[in-house]
Protein backbone atom coordinates (compact mmCIF):
# COMPACT_ATOMS: atom_id res chain seq x y z
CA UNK A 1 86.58 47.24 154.65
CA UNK A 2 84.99 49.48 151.87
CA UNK A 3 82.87 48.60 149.59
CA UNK A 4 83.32 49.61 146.07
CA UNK A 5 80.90 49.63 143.24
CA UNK A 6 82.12 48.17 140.13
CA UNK A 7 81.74 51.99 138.43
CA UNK A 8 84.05 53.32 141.25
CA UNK A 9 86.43 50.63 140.84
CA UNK A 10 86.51 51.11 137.09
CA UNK A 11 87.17 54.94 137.11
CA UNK A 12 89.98 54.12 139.93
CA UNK A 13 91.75 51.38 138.02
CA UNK A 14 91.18 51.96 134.22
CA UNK A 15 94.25 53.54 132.25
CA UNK A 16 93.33 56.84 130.78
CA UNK A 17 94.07 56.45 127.06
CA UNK A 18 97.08 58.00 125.46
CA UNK A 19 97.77 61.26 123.85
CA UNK A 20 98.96 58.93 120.51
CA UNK A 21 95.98 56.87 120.50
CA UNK A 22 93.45 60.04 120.66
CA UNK A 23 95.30 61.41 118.13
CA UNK A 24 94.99 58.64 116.05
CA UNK A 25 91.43 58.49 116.20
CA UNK A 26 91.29 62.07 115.30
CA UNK A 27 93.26 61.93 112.49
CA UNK A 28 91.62 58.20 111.21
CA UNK A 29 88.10 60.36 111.67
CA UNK A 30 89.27 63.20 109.62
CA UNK A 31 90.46 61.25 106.64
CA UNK A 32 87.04 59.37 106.66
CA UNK A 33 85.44 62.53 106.18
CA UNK A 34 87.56 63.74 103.48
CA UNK A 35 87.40 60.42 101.88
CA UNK A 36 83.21 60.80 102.16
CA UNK A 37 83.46 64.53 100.73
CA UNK A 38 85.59 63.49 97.96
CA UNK A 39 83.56 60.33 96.77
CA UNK A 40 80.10 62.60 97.22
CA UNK A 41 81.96 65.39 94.68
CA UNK A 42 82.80 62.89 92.29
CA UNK A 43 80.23 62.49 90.49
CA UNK A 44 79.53 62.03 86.55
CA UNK A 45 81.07 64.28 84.31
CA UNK A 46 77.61 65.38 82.89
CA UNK A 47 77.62 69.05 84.36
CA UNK A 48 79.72 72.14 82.95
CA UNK A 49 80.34 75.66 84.22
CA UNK A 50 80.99 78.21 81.59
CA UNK A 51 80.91 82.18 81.62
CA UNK A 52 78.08 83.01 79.31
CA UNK A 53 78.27 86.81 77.13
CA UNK A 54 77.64 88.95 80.06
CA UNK A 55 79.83 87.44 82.18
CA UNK A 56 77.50 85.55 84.51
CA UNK A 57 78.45 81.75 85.64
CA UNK A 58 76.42 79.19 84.47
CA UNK A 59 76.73 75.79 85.19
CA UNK A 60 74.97 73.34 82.64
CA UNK A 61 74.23 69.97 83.61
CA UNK A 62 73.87 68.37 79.82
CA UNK A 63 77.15 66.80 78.48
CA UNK A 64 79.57 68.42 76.93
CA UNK A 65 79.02 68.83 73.04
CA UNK A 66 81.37 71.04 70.66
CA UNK A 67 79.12 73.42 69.32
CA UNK A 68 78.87 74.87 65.68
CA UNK A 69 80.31 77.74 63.73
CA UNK A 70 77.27 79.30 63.39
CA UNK A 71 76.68 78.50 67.62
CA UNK A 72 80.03 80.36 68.01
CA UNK A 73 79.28 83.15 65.42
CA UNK A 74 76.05 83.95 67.65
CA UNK A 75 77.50 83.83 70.89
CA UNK A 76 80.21 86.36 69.59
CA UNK A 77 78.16 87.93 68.18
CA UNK A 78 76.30 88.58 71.02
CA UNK A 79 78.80 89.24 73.13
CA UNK A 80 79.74 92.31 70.86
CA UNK A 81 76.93 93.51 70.85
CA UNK A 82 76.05 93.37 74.82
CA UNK A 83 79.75 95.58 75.28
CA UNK A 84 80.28 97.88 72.82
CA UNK A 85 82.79 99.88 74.97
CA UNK A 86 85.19 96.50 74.97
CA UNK A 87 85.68 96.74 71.45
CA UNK A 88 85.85 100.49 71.03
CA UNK A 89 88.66 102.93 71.13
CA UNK A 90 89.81 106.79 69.93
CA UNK A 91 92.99 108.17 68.28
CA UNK A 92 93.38 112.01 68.43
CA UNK A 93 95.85 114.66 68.62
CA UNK A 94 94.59 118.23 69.34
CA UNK A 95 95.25 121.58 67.77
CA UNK A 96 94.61 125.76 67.71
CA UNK A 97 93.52 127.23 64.84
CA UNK A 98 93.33 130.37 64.05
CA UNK A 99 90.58 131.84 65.59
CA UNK A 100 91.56 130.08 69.02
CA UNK A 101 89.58 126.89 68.86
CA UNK A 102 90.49 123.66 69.95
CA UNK A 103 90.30 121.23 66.63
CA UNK A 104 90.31 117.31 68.07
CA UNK A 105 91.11 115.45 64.85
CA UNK A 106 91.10 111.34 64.82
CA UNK A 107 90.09 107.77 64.61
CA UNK A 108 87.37 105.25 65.87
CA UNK A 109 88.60 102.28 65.58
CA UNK A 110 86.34 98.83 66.02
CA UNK A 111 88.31 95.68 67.34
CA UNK A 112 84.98 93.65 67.16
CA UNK A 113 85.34 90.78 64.34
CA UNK A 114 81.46 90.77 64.10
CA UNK A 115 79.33 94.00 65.11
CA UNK A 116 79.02 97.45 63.42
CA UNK A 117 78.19 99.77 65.77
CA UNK A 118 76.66 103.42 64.79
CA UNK A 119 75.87 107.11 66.67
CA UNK A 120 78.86 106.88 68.74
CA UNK A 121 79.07 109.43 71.83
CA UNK A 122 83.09 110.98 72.66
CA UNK A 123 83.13 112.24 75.99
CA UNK A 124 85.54 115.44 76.06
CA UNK A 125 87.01 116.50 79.29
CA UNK A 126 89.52 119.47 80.09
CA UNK A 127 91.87 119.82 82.89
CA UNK A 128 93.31 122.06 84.68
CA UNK A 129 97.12 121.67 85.39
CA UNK A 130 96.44 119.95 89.09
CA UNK A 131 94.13 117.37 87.44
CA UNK A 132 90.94 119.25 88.37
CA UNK A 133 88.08 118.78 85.48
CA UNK A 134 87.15 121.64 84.56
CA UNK A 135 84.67 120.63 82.05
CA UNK A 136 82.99 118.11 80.12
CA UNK A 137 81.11 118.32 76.10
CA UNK A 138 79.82 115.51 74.58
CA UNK A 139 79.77 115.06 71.12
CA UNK A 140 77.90 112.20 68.71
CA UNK A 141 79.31 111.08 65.97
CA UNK A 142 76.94 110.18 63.31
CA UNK A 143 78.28 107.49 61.41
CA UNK A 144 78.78 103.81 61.19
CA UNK A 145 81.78 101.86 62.18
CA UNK A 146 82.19 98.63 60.55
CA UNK A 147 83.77 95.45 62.32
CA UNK A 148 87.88 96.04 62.34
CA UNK A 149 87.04 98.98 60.90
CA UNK A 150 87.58 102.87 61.74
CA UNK A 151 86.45 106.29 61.03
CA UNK A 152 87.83 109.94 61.01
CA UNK A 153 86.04 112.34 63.58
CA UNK A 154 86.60 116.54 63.28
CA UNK A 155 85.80 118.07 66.60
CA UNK A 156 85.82 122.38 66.96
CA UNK A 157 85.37 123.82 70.59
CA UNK A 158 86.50 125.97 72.92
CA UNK A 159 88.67 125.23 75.82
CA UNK A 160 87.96 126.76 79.31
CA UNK A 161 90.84 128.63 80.00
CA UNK A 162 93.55 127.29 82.24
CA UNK A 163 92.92 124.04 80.35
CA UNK A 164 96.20 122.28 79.99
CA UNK A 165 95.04 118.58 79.42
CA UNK A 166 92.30 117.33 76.92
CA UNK A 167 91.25 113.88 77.08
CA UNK A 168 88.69 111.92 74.74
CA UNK A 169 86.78 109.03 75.29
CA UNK A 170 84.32 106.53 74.03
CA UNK A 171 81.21 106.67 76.40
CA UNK A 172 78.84 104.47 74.48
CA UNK A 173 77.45 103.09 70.92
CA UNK A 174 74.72 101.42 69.54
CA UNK A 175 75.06 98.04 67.72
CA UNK A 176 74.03 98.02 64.23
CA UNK A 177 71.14 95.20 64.09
């Protein structure tokens, strides 16, 4: 007769557990750690994210507090002034006068509620009929532009020749302080 160890006779005789029992234990240890994860996120509510003027996230960990007219005045304020291009925009239509120059007549128009803005640069490009550039101006306009406000701008030049597109935009501004 053999003798067995009590190990060997263990491995020989024990039932190997089943596939639904494994399982279970799998899935009961999964939903204790997404119970664990979900009580360690819920915490106070004395923390805030917000996206501050130039677009960065911040979170804040004091609680929230509705802040003042003249708190919300500054921050769009602020805002206005940190983007001038966002608020921005041109109005033109183009003509030839009579000694073959191209006359860009139109409007700046501000959309900001708060900042003036002043010295504002038009980029002019022509085009050739592909969509090639064929050249660039820039030209400053030397006045102030009030909030909602606009302002007439009288460009002359001379177009390359083959030009058959002239575009005009806003490249940048300086706030008014």
């Amino acid at each position: 007769m053999k003798q067995y160890f009590y190990q060997d006779w263990v491995s020989r005789n024990a039932k190997k557990p089943s596939k639904e029992i494994l399982y279970g234990g799998v899935f009961n240890g999964a939903m204790l750690l997404f119970c664990m994860l979900v009580a360690s996120c819920s915490g106070s509510n004395d923390s805030y994210t917000y996206s501050d003027a130039s677009g960065n996230i911040r979170t804040v960990s004091e609680p929230l507090r509705e802040r003042t007219p003249a708190e919300l005045e500054a921050e769009l304020l602020a805002a206005e002034i940190s983007l001038p291009l966002n608020y921005l925009s041109v109005n033109y239509s183009l003509r030839q006068n009579l000694i073959d120059e191209t006359v860009i007549e139109g409007t700046i128009n501000n959309s900001a509620r708060m900042a003036s803005y002043q010295d504002v640069v038009l980029v002019i490009s022509f085009e050739s009929e592909t969509g090639t550039e064929l050249s660039t101006s820039e030209h400053i306009v030397y006045k102030f532009v009030n909030p909602s406000g606009s302002i007439p701008f009288k460009i002359k030049t001379y177009s390359p020749k083959s030009t058959r597109k002239i575009g005009v935009t806003v490249k940048r501004a300086k706030p008014v302080q």
